[in-house]
PDB file of N, CA and C in Angstrom:
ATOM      1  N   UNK A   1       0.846  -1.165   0.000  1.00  0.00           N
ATOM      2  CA  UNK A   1       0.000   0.000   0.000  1.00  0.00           C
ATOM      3  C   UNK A   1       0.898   1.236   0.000  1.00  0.00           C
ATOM      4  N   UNK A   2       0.539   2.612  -1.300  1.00  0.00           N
ATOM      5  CA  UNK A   2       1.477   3.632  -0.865  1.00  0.00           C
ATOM      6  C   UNK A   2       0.199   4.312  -0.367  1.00  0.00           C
ATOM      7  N   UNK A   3       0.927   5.348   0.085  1.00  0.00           N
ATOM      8  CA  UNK A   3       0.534   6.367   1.350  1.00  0.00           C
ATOM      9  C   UNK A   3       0.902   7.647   1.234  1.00  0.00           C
ATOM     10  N   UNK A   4       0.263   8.832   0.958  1.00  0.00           N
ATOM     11  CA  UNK A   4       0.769  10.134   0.654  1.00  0.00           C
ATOM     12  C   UNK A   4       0.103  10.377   1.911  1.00  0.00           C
ATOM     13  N   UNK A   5       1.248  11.375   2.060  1.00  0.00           N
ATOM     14  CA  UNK A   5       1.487  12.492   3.243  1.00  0.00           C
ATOM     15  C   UNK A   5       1.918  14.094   2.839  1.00  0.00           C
ATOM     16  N   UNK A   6       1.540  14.860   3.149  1.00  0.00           N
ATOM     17  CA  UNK A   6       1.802  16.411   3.029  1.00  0.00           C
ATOM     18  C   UNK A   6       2.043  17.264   4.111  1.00  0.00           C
ATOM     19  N   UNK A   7       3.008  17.509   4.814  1.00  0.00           N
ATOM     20  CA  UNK A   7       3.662  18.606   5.970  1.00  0.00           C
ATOM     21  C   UNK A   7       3.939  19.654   4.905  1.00  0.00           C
ATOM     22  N   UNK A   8       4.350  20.680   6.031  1.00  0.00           N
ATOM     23  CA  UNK A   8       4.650  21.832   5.702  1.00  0.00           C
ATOM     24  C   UNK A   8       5.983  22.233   7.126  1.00  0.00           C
ATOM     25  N   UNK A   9       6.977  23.223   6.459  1.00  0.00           N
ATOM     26  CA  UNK A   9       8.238  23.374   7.499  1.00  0.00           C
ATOM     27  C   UNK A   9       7.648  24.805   8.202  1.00  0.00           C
ATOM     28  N   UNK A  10       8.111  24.546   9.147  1.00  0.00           N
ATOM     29  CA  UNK A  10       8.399  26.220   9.937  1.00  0.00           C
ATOM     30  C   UNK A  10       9.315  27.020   9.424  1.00  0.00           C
ATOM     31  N   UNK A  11       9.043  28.701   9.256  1.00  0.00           N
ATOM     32  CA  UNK A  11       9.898  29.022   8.249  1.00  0.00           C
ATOM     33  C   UNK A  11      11.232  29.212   8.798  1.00  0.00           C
ATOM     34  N   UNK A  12      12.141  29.476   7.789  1.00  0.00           N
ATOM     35  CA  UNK A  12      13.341  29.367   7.815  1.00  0.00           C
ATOM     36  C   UNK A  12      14.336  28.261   8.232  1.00  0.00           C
ATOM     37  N   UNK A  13      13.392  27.062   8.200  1.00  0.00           N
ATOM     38  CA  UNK A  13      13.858  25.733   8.786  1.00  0.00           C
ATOM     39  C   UNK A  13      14.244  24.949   7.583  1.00  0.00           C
ATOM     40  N   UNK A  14      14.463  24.950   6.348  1.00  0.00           N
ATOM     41  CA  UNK A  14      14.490  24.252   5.536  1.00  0.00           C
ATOM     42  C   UNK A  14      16.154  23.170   5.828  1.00  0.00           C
ATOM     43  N   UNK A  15      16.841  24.340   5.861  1.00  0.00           N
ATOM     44  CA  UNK A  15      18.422  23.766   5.760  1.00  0.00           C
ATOM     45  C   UNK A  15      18.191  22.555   7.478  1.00  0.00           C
ATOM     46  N   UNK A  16      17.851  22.924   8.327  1.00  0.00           N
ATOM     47  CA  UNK A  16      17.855  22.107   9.218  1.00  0.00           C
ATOM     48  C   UNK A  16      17.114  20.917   9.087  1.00  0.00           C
ATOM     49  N   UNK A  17      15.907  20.828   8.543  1.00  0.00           N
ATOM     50  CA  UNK A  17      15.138  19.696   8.106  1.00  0.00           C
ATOM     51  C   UNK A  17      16.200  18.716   7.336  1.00  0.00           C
ATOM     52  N   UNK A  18      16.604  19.383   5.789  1.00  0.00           N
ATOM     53  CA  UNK A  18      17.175  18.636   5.094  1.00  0.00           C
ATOM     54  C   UNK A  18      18.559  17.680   6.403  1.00  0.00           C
ATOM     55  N   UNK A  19      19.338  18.712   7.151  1.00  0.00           N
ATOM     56  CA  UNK A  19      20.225  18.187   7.534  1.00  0.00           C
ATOM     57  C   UNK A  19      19.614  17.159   8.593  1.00  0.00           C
ATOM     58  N   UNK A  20      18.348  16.925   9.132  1.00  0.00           N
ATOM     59  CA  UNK A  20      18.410  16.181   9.941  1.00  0.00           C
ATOM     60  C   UNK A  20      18.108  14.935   8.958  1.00  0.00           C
ATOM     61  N   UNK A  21      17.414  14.838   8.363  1.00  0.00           N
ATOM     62  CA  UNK A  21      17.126  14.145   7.170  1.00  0.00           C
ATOM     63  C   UNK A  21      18.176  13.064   6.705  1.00  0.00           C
ATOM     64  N   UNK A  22      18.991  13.716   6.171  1.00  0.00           N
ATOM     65  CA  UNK A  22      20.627  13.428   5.210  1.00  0.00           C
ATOM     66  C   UNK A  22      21.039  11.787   5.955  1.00  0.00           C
ATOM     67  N   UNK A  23      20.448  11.719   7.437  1.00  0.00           N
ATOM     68  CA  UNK A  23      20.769  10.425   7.747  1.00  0.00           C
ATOM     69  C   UNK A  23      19.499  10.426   9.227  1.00  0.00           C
ATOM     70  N   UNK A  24      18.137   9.760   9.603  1.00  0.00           N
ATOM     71  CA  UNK A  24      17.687   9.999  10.273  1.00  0.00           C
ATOM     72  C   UNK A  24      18.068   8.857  11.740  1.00  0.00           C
ATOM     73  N   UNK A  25      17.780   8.891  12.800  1.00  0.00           N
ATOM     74  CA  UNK A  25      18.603   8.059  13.721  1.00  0.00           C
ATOM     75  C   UNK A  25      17.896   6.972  13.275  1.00  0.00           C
ATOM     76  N   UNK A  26      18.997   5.402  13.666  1.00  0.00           N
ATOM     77  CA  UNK A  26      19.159   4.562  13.480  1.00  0.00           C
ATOM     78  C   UNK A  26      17.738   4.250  14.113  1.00  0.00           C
ATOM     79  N   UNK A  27      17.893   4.143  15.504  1.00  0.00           N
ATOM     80  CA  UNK A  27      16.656   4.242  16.216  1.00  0.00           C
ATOM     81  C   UNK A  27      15.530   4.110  15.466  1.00  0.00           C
ATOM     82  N   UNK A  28      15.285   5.103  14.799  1.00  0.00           N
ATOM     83  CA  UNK A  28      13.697   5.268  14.236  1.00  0.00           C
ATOM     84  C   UNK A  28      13.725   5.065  12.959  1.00  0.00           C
ATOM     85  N   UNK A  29      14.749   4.235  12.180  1.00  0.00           N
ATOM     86  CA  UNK A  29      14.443   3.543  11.030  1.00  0.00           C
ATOM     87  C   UNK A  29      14.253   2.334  11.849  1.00  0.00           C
ATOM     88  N   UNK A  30      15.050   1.693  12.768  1.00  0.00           N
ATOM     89  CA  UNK A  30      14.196   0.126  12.975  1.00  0.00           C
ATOM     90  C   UNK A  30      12.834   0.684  13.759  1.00  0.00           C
ATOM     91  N   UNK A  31      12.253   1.532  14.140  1.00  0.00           N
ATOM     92  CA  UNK A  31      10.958   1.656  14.562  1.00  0.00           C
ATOM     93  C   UNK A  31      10.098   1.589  13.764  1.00  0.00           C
ATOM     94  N   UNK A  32      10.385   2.331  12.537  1.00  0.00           N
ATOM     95  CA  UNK A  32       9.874   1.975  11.179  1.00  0.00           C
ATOM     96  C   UNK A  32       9.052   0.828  10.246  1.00  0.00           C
ATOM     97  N   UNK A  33      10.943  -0.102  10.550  1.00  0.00           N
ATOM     98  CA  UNK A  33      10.346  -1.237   9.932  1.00  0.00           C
ATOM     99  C   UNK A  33       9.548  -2.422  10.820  1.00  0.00           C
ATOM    100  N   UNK A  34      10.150  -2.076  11.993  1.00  0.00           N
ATOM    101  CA  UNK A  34       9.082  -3.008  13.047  1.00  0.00           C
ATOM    102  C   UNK A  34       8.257  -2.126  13.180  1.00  0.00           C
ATOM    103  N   UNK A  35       7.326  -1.485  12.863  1.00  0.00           N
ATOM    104  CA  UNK A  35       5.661  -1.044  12.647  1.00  0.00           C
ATOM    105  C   UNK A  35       5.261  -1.724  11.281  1.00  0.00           C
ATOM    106  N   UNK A  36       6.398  -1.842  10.340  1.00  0.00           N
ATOM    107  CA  UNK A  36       5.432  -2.756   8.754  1.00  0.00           C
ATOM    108  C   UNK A  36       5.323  -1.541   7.645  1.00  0.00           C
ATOM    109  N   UNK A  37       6.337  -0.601   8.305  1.00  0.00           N
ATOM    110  CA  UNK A  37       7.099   0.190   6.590  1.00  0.00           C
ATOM    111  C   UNK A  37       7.632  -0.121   6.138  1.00  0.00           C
ATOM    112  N   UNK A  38       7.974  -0.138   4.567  1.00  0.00           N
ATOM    113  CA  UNK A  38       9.209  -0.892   4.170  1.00  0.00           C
ATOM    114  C   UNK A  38       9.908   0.301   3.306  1.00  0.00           C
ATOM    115  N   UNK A  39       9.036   1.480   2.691  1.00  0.00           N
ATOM    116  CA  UNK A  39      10.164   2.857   2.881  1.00  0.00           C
ATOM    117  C   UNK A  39       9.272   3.856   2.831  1.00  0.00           C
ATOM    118  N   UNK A  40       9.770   4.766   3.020  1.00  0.00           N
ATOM    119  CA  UNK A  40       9.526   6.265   3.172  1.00  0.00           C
ATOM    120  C   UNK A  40      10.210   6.743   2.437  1.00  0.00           C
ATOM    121  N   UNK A  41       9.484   7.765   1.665  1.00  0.00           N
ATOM    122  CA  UNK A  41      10.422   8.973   0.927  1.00  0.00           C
ATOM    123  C   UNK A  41       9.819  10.202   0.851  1.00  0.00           C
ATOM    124  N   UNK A  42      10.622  11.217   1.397  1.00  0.00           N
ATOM    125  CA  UNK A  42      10.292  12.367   1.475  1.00  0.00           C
ATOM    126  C   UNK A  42      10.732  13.358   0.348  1.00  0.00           C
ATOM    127  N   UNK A  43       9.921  14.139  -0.443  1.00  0.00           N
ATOM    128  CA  UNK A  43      10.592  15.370  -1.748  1.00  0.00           C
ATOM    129  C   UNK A  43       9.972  16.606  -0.701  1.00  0.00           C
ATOM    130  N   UNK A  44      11.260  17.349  -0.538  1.00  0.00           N
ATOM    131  CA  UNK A  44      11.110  18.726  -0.394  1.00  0.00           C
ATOM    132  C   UNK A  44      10.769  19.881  -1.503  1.00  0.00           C
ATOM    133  N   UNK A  45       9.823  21.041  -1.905  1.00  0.00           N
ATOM    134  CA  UNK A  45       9.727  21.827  -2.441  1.00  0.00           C
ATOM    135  C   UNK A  45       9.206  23.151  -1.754  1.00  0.00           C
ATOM    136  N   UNK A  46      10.675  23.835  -1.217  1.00  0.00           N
ATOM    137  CA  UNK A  46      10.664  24.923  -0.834  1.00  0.00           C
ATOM    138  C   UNK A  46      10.123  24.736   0.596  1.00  0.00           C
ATOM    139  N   UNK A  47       8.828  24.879   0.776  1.00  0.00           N
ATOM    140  CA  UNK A  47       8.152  25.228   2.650  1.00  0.00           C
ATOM    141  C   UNK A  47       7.661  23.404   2.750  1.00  0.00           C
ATOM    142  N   UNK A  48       7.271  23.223   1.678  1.00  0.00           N
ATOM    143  CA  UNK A  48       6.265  21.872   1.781  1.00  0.00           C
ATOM    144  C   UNK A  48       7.060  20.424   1.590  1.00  0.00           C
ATOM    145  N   UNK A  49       6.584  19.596   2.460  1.00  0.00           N
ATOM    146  CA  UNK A  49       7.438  18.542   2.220  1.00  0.00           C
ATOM    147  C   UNK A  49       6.258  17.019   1.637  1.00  0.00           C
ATOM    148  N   UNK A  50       6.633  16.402   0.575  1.00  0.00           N
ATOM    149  CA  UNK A  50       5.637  14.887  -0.148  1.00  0.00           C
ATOM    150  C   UNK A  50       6.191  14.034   0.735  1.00  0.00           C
ATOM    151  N   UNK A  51       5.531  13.143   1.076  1.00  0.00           N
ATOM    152  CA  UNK A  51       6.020  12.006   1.792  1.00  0.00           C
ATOM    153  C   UNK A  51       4.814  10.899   1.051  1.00  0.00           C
ATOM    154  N   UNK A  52       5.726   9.717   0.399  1.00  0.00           N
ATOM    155  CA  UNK A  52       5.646   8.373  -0.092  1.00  0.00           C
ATOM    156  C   UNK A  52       5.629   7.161   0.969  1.00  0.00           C
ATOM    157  N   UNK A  53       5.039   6.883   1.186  1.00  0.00           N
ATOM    158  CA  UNK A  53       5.128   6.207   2.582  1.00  0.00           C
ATOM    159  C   UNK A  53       4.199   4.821   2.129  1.00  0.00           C
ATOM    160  N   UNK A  54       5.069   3.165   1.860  1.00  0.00           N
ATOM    161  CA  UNK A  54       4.861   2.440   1.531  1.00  0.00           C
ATOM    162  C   UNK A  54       4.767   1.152   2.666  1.00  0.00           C
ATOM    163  N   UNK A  55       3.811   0.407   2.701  1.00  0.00           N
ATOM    164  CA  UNK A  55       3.754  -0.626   4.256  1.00  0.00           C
ATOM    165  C   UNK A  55       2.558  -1.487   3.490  1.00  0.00           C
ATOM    166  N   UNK A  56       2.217  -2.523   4.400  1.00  0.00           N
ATOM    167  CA  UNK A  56       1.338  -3.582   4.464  1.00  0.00           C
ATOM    168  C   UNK A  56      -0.111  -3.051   4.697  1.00  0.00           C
ATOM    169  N   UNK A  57      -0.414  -2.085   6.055  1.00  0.00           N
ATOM    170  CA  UNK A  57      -1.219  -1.290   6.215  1.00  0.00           C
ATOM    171  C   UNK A  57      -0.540  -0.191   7.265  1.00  0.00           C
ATOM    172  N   UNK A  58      -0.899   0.517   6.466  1.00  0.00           N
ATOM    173  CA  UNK A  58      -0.414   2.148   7.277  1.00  0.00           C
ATOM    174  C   UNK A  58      -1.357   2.694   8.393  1.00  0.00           C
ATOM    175  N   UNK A  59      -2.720   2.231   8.462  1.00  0.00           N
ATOM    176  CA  UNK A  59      -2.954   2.593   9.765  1.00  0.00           C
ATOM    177  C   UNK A  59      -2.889   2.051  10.812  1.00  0.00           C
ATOM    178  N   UNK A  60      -2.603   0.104  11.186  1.00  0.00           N
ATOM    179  CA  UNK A  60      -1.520  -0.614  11.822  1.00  0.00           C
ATOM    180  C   UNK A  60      -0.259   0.301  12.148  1.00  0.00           C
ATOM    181  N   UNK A  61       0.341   0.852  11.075  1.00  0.00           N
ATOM    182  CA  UNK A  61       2.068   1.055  10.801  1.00  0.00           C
ATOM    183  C   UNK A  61       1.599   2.256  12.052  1.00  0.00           C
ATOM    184  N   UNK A  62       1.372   2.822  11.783  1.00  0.00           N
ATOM    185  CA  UNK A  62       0.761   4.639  12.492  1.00  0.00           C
ATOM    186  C   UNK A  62       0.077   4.528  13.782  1.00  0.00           C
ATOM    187  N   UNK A  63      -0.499   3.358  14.277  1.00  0.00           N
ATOM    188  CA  UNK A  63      -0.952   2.824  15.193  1.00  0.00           C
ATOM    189  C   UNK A  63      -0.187   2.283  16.401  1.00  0.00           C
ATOM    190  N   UNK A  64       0.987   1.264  15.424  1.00  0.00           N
ATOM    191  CA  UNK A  64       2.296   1.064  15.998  1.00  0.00           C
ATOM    192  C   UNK A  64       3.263   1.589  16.623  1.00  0.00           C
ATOM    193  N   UNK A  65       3.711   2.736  15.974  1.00  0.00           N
ATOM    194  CA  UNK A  65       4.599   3.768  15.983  1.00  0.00           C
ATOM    195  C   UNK A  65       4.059   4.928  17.311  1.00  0.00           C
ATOM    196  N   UNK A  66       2.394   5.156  17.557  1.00  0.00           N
ATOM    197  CA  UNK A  66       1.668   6.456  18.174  1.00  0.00           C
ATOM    198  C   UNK A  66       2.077   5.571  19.908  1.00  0.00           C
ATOM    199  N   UNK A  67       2.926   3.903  19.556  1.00  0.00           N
ATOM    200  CA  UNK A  67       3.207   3.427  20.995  1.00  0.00           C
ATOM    201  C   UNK A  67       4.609   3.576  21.332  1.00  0.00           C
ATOM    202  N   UNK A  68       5.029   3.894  20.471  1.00  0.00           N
ATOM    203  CA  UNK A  68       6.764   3.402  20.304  1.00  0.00           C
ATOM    204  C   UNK A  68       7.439   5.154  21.044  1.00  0.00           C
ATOM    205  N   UNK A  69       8.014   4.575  22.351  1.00  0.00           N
ATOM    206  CA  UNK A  69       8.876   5.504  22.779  1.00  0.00           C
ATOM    207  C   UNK A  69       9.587   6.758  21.956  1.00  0.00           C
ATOM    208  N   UNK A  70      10.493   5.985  21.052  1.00  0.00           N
ATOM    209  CA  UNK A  70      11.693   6.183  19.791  1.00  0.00           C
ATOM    210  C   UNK A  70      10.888   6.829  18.861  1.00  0.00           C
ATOM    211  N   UNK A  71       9.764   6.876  18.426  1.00  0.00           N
ATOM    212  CA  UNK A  71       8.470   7.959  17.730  1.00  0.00           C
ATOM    213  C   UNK A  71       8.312   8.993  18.375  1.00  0.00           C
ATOM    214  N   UNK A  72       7.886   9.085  19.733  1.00  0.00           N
ATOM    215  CA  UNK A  72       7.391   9.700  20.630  1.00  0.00           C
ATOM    216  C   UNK A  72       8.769  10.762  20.714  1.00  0.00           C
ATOM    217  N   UNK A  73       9.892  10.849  20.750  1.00  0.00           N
ATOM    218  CA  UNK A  73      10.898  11.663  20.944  1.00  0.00           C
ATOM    219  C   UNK A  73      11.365  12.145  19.754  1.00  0.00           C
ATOM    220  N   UNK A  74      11.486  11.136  18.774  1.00  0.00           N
ATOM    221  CA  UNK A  74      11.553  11.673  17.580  1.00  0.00           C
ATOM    222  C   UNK A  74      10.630  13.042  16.812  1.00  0.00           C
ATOM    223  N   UNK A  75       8.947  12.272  17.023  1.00  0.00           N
ATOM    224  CA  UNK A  75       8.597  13.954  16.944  1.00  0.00           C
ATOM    225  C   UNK A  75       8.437  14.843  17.645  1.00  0.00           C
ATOM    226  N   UNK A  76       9.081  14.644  19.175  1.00  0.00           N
ATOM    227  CA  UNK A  76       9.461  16.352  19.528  1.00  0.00           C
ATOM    228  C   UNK A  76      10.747  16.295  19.088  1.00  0.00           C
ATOM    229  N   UNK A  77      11.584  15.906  19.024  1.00  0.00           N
ATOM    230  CA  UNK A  77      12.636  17.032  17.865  1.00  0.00           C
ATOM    231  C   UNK A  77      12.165  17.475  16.555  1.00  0.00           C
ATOM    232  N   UNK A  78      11.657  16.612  16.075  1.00  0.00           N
ATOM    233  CA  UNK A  78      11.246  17.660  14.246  1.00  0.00           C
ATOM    234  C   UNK A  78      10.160  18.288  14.635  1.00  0.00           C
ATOM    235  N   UNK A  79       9.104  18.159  15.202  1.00  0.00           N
ATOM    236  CA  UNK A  79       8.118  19.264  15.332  1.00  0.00           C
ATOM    237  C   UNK A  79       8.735  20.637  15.506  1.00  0.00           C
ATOM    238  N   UNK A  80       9.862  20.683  16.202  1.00  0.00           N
ATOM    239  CA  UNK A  80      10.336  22.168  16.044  1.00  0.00           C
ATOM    240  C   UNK A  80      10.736  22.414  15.099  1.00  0.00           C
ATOM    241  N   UNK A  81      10.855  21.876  13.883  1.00  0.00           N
ATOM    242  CA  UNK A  81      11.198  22.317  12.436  1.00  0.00           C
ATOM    243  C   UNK A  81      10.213  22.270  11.056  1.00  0.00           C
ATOM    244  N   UNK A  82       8.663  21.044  11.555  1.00  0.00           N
ATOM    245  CA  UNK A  82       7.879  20.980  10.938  1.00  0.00           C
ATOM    246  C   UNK A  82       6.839  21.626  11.927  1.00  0.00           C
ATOM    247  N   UNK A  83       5.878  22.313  11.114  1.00  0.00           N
ATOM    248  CA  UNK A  83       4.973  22.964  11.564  1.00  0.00           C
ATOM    249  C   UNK A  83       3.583  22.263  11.623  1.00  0.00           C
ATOM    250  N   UNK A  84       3.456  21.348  10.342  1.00  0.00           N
ATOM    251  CA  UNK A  84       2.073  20.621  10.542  1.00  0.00           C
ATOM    252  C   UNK A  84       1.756  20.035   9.613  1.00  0.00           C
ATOM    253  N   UNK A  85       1.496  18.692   9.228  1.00  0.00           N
ATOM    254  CA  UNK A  85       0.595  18.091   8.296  1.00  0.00           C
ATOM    255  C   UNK A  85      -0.473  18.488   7.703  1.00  0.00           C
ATOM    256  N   UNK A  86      -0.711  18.767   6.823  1.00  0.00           N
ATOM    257  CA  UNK A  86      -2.173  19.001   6.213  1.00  0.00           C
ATOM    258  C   UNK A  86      -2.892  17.696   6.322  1.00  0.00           C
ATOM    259  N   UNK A  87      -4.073  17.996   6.800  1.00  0.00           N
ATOM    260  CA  UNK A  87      -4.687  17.356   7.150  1.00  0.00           C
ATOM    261  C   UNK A  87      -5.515  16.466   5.306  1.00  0.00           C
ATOM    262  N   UNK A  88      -5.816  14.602   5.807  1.00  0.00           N
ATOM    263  CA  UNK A  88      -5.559  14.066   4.664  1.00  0.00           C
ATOM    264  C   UNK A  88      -7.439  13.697   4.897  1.00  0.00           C
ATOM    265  N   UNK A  89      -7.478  12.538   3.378  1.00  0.00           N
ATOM    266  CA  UNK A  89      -8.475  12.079   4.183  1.00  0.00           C
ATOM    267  C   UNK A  89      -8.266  11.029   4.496  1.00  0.00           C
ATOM    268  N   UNK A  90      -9.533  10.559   5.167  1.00  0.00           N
ATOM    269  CA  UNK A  90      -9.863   8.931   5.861  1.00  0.00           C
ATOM    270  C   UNK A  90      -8.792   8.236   5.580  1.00  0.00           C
ATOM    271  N   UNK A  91      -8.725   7.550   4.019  1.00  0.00           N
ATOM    272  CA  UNK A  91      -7.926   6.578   3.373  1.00  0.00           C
ATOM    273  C   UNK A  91      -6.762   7.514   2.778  1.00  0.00           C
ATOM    274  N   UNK A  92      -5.822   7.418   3.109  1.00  0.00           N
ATOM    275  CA  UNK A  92      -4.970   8.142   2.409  1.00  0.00           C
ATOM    276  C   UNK A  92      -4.013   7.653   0.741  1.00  0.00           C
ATOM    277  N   UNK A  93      -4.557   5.667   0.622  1.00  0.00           N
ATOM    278  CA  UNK A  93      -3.856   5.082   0.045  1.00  0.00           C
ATOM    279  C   UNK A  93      -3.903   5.804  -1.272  1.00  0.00           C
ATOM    280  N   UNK A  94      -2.748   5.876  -2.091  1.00  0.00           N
ATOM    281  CA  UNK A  94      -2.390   5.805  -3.270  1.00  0.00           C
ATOM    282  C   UNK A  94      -3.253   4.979  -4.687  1.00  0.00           C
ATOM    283  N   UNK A  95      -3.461   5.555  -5.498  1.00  0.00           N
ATOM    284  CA  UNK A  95      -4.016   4.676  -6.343  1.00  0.00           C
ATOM    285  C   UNK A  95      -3.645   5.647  -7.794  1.00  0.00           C
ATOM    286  N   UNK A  96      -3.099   4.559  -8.405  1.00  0.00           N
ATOM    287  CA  UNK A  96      -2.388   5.361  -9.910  1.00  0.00           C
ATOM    288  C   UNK A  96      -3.774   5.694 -10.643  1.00  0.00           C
ATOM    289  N   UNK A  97      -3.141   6.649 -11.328  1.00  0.00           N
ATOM    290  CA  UNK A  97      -4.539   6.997 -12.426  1.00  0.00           C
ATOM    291  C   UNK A  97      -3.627   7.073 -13.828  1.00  0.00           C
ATOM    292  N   UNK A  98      -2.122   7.370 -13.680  1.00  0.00           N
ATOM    293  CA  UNK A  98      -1.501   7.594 -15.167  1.00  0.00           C
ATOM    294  C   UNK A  98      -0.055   7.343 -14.549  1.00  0.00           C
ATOM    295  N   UNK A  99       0.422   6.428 -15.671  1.00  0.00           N
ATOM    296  CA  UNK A  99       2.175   6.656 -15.748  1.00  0.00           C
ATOM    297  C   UNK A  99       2.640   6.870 -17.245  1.00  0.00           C
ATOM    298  N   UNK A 100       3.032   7.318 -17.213  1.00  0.00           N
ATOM    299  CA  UNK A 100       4.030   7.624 -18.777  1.00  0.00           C
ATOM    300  C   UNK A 100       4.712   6.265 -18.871  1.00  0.00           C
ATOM    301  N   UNK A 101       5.275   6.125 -18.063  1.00  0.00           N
ATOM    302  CA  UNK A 101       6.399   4.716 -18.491  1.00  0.00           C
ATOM    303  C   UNK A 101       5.650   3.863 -18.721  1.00  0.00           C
ATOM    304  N   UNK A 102       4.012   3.414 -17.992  1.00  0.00           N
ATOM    305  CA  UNK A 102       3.331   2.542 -17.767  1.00  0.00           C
ATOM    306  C   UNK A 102       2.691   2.126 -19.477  1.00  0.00           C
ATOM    307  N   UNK A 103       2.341   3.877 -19.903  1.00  0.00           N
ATOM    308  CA  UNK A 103       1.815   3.942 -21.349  1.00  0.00           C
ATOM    309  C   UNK A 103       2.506   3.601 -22.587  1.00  0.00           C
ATOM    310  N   UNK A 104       3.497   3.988 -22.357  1.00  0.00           N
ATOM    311  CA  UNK A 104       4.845   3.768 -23.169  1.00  0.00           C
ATOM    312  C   UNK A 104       5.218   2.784 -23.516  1.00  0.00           C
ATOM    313  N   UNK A 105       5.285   1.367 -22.519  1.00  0.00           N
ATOM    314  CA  UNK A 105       5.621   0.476 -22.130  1.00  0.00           C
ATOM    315  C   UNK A 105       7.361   0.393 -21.905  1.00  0.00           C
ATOM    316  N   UNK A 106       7.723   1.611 -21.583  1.00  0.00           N
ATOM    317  CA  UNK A 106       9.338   1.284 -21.210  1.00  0.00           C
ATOM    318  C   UNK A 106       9.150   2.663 -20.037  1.00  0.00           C
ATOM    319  N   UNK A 107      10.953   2.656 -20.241  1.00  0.00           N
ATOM    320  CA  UNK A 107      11.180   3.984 -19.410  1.00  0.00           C
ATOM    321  C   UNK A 107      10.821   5.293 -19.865  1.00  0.00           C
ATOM    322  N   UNK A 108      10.396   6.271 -19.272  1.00  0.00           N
ATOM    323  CA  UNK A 108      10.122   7.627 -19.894  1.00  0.00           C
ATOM    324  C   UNK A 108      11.311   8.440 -20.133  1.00  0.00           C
ATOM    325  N   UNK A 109      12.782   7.520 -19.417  1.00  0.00           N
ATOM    326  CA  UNK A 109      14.126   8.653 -19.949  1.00  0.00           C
ATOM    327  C   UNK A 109      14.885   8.077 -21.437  1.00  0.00           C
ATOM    328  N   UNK A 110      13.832   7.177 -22.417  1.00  0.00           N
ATOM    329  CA  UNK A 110      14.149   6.238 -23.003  1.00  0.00           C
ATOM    330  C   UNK A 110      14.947   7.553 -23.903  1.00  0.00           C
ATOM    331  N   UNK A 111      16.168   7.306 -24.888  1.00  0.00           N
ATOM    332  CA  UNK A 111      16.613   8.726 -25.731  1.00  0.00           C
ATOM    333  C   UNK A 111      15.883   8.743 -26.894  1.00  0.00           C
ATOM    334  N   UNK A 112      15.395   7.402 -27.614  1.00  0.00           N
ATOM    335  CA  UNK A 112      14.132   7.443 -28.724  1.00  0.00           C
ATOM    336  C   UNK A 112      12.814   6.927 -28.265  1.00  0.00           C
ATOM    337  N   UNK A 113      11.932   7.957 -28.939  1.00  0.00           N
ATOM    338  CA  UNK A 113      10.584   7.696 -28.877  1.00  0.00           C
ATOM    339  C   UNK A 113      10.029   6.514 -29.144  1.00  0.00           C
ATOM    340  N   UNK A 114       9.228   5.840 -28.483  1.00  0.00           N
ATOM    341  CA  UNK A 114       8.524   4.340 -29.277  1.00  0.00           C
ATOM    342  C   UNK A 114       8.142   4.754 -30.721  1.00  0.00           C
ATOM    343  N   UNK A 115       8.518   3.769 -31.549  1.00  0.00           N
ATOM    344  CA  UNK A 115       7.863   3.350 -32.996  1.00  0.00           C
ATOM    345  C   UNK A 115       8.786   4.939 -33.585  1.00  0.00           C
ATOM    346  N   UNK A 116       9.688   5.524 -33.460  1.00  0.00           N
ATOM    347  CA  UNK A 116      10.852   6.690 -33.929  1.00  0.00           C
ATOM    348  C   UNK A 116      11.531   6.127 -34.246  1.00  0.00           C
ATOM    349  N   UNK A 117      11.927   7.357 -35.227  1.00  0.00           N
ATOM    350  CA  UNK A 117      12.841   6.940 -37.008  1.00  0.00           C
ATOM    351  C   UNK A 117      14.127   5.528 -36.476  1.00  0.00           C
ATOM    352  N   UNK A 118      14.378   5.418 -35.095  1.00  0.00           N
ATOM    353  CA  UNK A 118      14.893   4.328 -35.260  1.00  0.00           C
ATOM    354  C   UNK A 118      14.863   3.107 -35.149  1.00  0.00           C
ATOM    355  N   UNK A 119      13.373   3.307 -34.832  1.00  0.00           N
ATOM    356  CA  UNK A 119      12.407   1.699 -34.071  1.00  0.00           C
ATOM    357  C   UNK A 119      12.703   0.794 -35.229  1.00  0.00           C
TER     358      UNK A 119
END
């Protein structure tokens, strides 16, 4: 199951986010995967941060984690650098509606076009 998530930073926090980021404690990647994530990925753009957040079931995973000490400390340190989630709905799961690569049937960084002058 993927899982979108949407925060937003407190301002002028960007450089500190990224740096806590760059490697997050050991700690709370195995908290992670013992809740039943198997990854997370976060894209920063500017104030707002995407989070990809892939597991078995994520409201188990989120359920797990709202017990786990090593969560619990973890977000009081970034809360002082994230300001707040936008709020999602109910189901947050992922569900494709379009891929280019998917349509294509290859990669989208392919250097010739399908069925092009050199197919």
């Amino acid at each position: 199951m993927r899982t979108a998530l949407h925060s937003v930073l407190r301002p002028g926090r960007e450089e500190d986010y990224d740096r806590e980021h760059a490697r997050i404690w050991p700690e709370m990647a195995q908290s992670l995967i013992a809740a039943g994530i198997t990854d997370w990925t976060i894209w920063r753009s500017g104030m707002n941060l995407f989070h990809l957040v892939e597991s078995d079931d994520f409201r188990s995973a989120m359920a797990a984690l709202a017990e786990d000490p090593v969560d619990r400390s973890w977000n009081d340190h970034i809360n002082l650098i994230v300001d707040h989630f936008e709020p999602g709905e109910d189901d947050q799961a992922l569900r494709t509606v379009w891929s280019l690569a998917e349509q294509v049937g290859s990669t989208a960084s392919s250097d010739k076009p399908p069925n092009g002058p050199d197919a």
